[in-house]
PDB file of N, CA and C in Angstrom:
ATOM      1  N   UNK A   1       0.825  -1.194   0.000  1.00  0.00           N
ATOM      2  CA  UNK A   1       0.000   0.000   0.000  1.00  0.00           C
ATOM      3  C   UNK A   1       0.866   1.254   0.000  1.00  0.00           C
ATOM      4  N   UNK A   2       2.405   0.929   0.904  1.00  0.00           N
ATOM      5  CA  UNK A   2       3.212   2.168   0.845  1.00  0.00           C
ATOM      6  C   UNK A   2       3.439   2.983  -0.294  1.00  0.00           C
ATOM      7  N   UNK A   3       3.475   1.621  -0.994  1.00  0.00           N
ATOM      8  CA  UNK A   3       4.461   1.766  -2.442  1.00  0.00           C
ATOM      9  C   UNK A   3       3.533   2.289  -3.322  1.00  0.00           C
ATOM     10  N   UNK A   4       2.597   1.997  -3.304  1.00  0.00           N
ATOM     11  CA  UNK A   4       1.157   2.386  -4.423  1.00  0.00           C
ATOM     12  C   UNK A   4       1.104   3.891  -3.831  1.00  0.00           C
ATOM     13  N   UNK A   5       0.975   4.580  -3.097  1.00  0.00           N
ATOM     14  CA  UNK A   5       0.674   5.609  -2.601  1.00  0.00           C
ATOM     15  C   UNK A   5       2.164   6.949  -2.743  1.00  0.00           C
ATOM     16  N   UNK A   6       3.231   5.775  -2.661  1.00  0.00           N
ATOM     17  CA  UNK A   6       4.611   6.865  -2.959  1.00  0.00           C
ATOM     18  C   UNK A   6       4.830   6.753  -4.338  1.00  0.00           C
ATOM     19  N   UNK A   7       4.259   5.651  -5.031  1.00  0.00           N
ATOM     20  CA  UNK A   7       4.462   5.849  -6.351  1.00  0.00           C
ATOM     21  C   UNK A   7       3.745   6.850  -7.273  1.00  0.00           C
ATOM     22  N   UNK A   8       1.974   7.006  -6.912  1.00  0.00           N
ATOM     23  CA  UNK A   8       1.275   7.732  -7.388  1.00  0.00           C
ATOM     24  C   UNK A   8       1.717   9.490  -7.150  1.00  0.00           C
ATOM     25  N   UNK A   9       1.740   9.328  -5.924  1.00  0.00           N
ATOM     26  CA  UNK A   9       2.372  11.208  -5.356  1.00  0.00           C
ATOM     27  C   UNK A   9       3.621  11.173  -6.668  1.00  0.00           C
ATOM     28  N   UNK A  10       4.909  10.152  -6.560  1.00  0.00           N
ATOM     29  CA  UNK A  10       5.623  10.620  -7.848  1.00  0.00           C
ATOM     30  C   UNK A  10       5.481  10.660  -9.286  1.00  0.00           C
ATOM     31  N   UNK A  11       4.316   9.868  -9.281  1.00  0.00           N
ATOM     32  CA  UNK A  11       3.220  10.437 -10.466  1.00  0.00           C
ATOM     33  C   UNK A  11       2.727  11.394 -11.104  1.00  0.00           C
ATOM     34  N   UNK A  12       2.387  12.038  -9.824  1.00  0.00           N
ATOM     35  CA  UNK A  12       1.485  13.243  -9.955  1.00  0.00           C
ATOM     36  C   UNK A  12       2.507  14.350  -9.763  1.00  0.00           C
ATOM     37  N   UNK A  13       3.122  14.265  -9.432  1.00  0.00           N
ATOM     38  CA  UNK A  13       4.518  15.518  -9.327  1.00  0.00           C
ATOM     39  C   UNK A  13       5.218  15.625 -10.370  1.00  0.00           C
ATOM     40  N   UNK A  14       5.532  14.509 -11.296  1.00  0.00           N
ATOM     41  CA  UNK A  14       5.887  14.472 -12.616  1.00  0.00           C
ATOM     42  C   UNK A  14       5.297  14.623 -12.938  1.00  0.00           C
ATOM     43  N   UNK A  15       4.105  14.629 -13.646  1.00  0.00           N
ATOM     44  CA  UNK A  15       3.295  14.376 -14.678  1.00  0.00           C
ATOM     45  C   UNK A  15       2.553  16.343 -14.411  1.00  0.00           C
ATOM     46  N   UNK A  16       2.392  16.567 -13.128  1.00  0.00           N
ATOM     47  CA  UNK A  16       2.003  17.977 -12.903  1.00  0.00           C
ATOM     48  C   UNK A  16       2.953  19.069 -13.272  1.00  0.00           C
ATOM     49  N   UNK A  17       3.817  18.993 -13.531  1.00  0.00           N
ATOM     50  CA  UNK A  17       5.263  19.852 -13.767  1.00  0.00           C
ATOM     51  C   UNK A  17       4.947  20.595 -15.071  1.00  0.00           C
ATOM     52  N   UNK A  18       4.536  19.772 -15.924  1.00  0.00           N
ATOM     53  CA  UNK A  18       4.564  20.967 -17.201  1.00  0.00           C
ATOM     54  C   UNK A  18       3.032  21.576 -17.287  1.00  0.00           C
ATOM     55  N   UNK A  19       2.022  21.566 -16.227  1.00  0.00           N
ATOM     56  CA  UNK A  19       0.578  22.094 -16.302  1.00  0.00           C
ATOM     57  C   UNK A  19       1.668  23.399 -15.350  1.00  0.00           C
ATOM     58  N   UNK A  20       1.989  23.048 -14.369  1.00  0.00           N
ATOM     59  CA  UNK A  20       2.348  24.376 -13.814  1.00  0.00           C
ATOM     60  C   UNK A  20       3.160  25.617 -14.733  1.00  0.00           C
ATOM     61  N   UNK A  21       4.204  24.834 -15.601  1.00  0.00           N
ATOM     62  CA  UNK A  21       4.705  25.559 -16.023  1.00  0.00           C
ATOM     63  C   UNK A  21       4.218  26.184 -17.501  1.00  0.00           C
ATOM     64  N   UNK A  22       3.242  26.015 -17.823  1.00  0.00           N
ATOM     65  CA  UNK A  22       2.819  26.093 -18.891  1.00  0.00           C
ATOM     66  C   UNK A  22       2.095  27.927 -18.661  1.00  0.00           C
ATOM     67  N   UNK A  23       2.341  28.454 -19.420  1.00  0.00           N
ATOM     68  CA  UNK A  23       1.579  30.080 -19.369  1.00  0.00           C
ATOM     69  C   UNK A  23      -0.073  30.275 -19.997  1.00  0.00           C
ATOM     70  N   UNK A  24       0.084  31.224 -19.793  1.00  0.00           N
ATOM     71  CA  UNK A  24      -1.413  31.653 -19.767  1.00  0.00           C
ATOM     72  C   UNK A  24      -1.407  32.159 -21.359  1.00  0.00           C
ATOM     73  N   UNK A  25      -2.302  32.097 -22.355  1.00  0.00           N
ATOM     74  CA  UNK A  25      -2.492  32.614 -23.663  1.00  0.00           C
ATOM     75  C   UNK A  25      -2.917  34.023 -23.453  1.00  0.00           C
ATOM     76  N   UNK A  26      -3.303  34.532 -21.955  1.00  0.00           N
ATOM     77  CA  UNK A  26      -3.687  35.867 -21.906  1.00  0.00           C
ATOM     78  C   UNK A  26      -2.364  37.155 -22.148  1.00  0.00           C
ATOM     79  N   UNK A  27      -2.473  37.921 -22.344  1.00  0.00           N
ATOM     80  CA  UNK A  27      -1.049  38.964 -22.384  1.00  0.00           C
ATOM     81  C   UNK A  27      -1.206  40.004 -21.682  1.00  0.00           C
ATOM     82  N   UNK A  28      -2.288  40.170 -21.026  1.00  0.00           N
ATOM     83  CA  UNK A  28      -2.405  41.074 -19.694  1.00  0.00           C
ATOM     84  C   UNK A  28      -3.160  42.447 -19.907  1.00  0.00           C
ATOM     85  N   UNK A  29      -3.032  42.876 -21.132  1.00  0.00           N
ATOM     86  CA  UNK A  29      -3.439  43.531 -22.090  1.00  0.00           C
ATOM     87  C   UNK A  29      -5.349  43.656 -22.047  1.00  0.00           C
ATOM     88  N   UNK A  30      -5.970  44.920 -21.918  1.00  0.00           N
ATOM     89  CA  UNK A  30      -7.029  44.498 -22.392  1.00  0.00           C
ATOM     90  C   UNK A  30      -7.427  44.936 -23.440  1.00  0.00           C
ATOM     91  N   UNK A  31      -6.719  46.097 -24.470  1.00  0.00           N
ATOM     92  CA  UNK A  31      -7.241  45.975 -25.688  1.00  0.00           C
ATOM     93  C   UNK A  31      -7.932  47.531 -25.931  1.00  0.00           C
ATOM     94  N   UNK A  32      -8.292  47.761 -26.808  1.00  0.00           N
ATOM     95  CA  UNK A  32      -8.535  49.330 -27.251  1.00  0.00           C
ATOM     96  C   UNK A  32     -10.620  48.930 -26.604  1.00  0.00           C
ATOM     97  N   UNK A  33     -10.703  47.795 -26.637  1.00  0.00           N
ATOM     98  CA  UNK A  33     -11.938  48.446 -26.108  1.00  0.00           C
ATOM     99  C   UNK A  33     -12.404  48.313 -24.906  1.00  0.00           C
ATOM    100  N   UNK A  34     -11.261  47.658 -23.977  1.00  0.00           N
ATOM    101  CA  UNK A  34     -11.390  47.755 -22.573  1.00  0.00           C
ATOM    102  C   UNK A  34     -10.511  48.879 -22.158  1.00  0.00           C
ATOM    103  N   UNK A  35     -10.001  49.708 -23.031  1.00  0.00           N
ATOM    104  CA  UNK A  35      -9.307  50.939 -22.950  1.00  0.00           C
ATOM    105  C   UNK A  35     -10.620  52.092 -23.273  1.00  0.00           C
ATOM    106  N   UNK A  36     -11.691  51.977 -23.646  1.00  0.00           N
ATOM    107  CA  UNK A  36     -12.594  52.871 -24.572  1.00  0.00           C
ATOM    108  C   UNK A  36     -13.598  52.260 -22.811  1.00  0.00           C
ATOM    109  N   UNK A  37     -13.825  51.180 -22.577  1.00  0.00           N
ATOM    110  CA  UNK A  37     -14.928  51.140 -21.656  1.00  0.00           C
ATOM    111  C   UNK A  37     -14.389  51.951 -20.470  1.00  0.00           C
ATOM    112  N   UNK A  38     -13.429  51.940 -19.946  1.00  0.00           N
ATOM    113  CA  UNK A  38     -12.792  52.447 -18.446  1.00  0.00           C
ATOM    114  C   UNK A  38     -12.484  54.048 -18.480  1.00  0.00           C
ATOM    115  N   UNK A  39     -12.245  54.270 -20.326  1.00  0.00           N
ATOM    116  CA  UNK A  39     -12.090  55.725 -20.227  1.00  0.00           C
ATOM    117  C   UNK A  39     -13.211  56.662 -20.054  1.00  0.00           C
ATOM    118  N   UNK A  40     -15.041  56.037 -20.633  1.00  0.00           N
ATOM    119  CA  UNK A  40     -16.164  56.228 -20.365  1.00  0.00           C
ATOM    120  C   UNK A  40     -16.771  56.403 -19.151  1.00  0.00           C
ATOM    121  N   UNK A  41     -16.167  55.499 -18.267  1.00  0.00           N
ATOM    122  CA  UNK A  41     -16.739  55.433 -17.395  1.00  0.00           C
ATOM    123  C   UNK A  41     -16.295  56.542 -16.236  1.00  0.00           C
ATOM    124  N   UNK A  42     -14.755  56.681 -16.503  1.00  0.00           N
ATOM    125  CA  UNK A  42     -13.885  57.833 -16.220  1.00  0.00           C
ATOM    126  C   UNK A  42     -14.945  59.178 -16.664  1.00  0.00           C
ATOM    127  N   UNK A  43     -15.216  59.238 -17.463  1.00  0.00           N
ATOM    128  CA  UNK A  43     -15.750  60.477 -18.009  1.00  0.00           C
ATOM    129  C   UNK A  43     -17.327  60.594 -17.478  1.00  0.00           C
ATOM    130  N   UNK A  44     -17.649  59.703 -17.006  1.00  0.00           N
ATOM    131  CA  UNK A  44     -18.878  59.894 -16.621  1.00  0.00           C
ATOM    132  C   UNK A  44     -19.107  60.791 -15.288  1.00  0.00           C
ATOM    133  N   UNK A  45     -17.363  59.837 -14.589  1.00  0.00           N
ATOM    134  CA  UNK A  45     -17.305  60.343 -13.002  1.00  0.00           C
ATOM    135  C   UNK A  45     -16.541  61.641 -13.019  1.00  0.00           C
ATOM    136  N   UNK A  46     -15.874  62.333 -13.880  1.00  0.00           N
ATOM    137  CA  UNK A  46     -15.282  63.798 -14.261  1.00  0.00           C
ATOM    138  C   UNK A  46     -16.739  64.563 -14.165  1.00  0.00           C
ATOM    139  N   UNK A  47     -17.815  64.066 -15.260  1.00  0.00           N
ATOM    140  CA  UNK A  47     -18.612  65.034 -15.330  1.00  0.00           C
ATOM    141  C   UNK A  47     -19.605  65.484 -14.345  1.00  0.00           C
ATOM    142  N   UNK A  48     -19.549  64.170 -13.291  1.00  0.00           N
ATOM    143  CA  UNK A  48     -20.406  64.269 -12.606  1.00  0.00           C
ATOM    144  C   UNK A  48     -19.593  65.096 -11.132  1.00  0.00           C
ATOM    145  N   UNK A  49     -18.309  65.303 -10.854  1.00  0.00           N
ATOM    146  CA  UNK A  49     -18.053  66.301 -10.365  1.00  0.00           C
ATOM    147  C   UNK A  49     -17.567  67.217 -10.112  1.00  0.00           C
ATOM    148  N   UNK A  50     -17.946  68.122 -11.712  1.00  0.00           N
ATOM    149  CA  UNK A  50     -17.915  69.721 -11.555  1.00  0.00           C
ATOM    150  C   UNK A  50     -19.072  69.966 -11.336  1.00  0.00           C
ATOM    151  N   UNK A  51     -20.545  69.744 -11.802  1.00  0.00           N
ATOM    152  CA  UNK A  51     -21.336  69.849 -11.019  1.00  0.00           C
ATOM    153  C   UNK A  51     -21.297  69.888  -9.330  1.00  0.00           C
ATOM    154  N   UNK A  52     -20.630  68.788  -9.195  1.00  0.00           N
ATOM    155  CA  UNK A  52     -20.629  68.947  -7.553  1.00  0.00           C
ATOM    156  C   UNK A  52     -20.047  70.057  -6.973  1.00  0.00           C
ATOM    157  N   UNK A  53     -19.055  70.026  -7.102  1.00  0.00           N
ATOM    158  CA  UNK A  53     -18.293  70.934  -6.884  1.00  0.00           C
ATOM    159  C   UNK A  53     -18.392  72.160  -7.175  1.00  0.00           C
ATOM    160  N   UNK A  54     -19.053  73.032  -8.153  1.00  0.00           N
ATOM    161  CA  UNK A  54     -19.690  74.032  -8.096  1.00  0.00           C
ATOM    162  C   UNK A  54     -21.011  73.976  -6.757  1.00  0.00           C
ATOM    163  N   UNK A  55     -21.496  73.234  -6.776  1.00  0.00           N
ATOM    164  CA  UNK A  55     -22.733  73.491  -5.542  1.00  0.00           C
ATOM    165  C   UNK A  55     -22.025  73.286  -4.690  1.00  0.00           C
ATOM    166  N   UNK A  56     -20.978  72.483  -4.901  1.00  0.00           N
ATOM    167  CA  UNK A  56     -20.277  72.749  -2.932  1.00  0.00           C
ATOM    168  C   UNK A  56     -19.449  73.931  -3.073  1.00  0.00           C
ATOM    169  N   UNK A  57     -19.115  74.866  -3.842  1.00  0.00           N
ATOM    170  CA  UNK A  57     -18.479  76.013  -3.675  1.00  0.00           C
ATOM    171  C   UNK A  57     -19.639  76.952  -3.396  1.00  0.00           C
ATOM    172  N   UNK A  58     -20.825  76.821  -3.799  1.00  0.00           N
ATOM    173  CA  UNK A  58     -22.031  77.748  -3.957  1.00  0.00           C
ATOM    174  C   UNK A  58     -22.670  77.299  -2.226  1.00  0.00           C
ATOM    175  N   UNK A  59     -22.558  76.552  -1.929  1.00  0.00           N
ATOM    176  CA  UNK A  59     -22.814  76.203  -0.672  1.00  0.00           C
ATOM    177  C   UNK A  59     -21.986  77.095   0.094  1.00  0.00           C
ATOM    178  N   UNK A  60     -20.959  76.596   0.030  1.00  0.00           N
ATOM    179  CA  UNK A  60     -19.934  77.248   1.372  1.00  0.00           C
ATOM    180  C   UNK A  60     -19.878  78.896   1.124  1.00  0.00           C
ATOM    181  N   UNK A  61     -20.306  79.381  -0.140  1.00  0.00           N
ATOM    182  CA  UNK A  61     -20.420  80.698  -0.084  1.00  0.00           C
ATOM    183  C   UNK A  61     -21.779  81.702   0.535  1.00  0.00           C
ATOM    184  N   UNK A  62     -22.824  80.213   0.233  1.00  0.00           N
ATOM    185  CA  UNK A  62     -23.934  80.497   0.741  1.00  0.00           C
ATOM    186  C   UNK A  62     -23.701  80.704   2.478  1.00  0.00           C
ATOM    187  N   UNK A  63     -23.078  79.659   3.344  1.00  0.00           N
ATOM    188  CA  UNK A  63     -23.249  79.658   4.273  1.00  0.00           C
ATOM    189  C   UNK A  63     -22.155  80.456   5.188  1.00  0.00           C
ATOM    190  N   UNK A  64     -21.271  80.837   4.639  1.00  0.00           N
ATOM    191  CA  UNK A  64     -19.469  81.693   5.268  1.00  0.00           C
ATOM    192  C   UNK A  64     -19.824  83.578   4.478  1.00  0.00           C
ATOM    193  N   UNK A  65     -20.292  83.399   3.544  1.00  0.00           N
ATOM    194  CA  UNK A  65     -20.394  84.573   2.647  1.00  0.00           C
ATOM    195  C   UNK A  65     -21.343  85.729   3.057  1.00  0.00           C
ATOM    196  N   UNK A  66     -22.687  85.823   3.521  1.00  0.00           N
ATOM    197  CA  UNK A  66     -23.717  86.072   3.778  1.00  0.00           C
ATOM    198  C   UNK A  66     -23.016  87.799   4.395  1.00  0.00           C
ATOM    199  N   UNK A  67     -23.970  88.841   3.450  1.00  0.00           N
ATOM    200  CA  UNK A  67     -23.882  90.190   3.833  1.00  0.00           C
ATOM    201  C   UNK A  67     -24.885  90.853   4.258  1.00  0.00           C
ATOM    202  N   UNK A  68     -24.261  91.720   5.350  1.00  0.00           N
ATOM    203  CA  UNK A  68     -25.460  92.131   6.375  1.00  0.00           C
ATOM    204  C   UNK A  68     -26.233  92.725   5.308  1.00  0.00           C
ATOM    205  N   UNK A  69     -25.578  93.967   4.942  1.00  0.00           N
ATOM    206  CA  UNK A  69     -26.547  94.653   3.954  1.00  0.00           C
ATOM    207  C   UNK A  69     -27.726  93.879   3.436  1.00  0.00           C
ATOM    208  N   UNK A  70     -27.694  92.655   2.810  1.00  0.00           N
ATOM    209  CA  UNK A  70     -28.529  91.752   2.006  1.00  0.00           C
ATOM    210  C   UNK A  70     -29.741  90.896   3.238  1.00  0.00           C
ATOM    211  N   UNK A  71     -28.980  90.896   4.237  1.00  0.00           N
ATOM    212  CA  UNK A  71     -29.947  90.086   5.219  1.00  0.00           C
ATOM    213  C   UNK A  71     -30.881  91.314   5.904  1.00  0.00           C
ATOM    214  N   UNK A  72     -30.450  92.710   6.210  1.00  0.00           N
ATOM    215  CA  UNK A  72     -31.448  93.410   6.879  1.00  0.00           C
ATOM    216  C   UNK A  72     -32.471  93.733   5.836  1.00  0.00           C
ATOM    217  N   UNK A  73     -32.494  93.573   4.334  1.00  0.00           N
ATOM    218  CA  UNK A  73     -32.918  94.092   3.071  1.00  0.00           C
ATOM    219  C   UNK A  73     -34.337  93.097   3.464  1.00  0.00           C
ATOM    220  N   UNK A  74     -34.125  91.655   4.234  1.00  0.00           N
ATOM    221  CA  UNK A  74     -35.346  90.678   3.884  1.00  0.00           C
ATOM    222  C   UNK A  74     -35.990  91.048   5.273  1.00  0.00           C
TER     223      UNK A  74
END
């Protein structure tokens, strides 16, 4: 039983050697249109904050800015 069991493990250690070493057909690369999807999506999140960022500048001016003149007027 020893022998069946040390023979198979050196079986499988040989015989596994060139699956490990064998590479991947991928090149890591994703390509002009996984370059076109990520740059979209980039652009979606640019546009979405200058919007923000104008109302958070319009905010903080709203709330730090405030002139007497304009407040005794209401």
């Amino acid at each position: 039983m020893k022998n069946t069991v040390r023979n198979t493990l050196i079986a499988m250690a040989i015989f596994s050697t060139s699956a490990f070493a064998a590479g991947s057909n991928v090149s890591g690369e994703g390509g002009l249109l996984v370059s076109l999807f990520v740059g979209f999506f980039a652009l979606i999140i640019v546009f979405q904050l200058v919007p923000a960022a104008l109302m958070l500048i319009g905010l903080f001016k709203g709330l730090f800015g405030h002139d007497e003149s304009k407040v005794a007027e209401h």
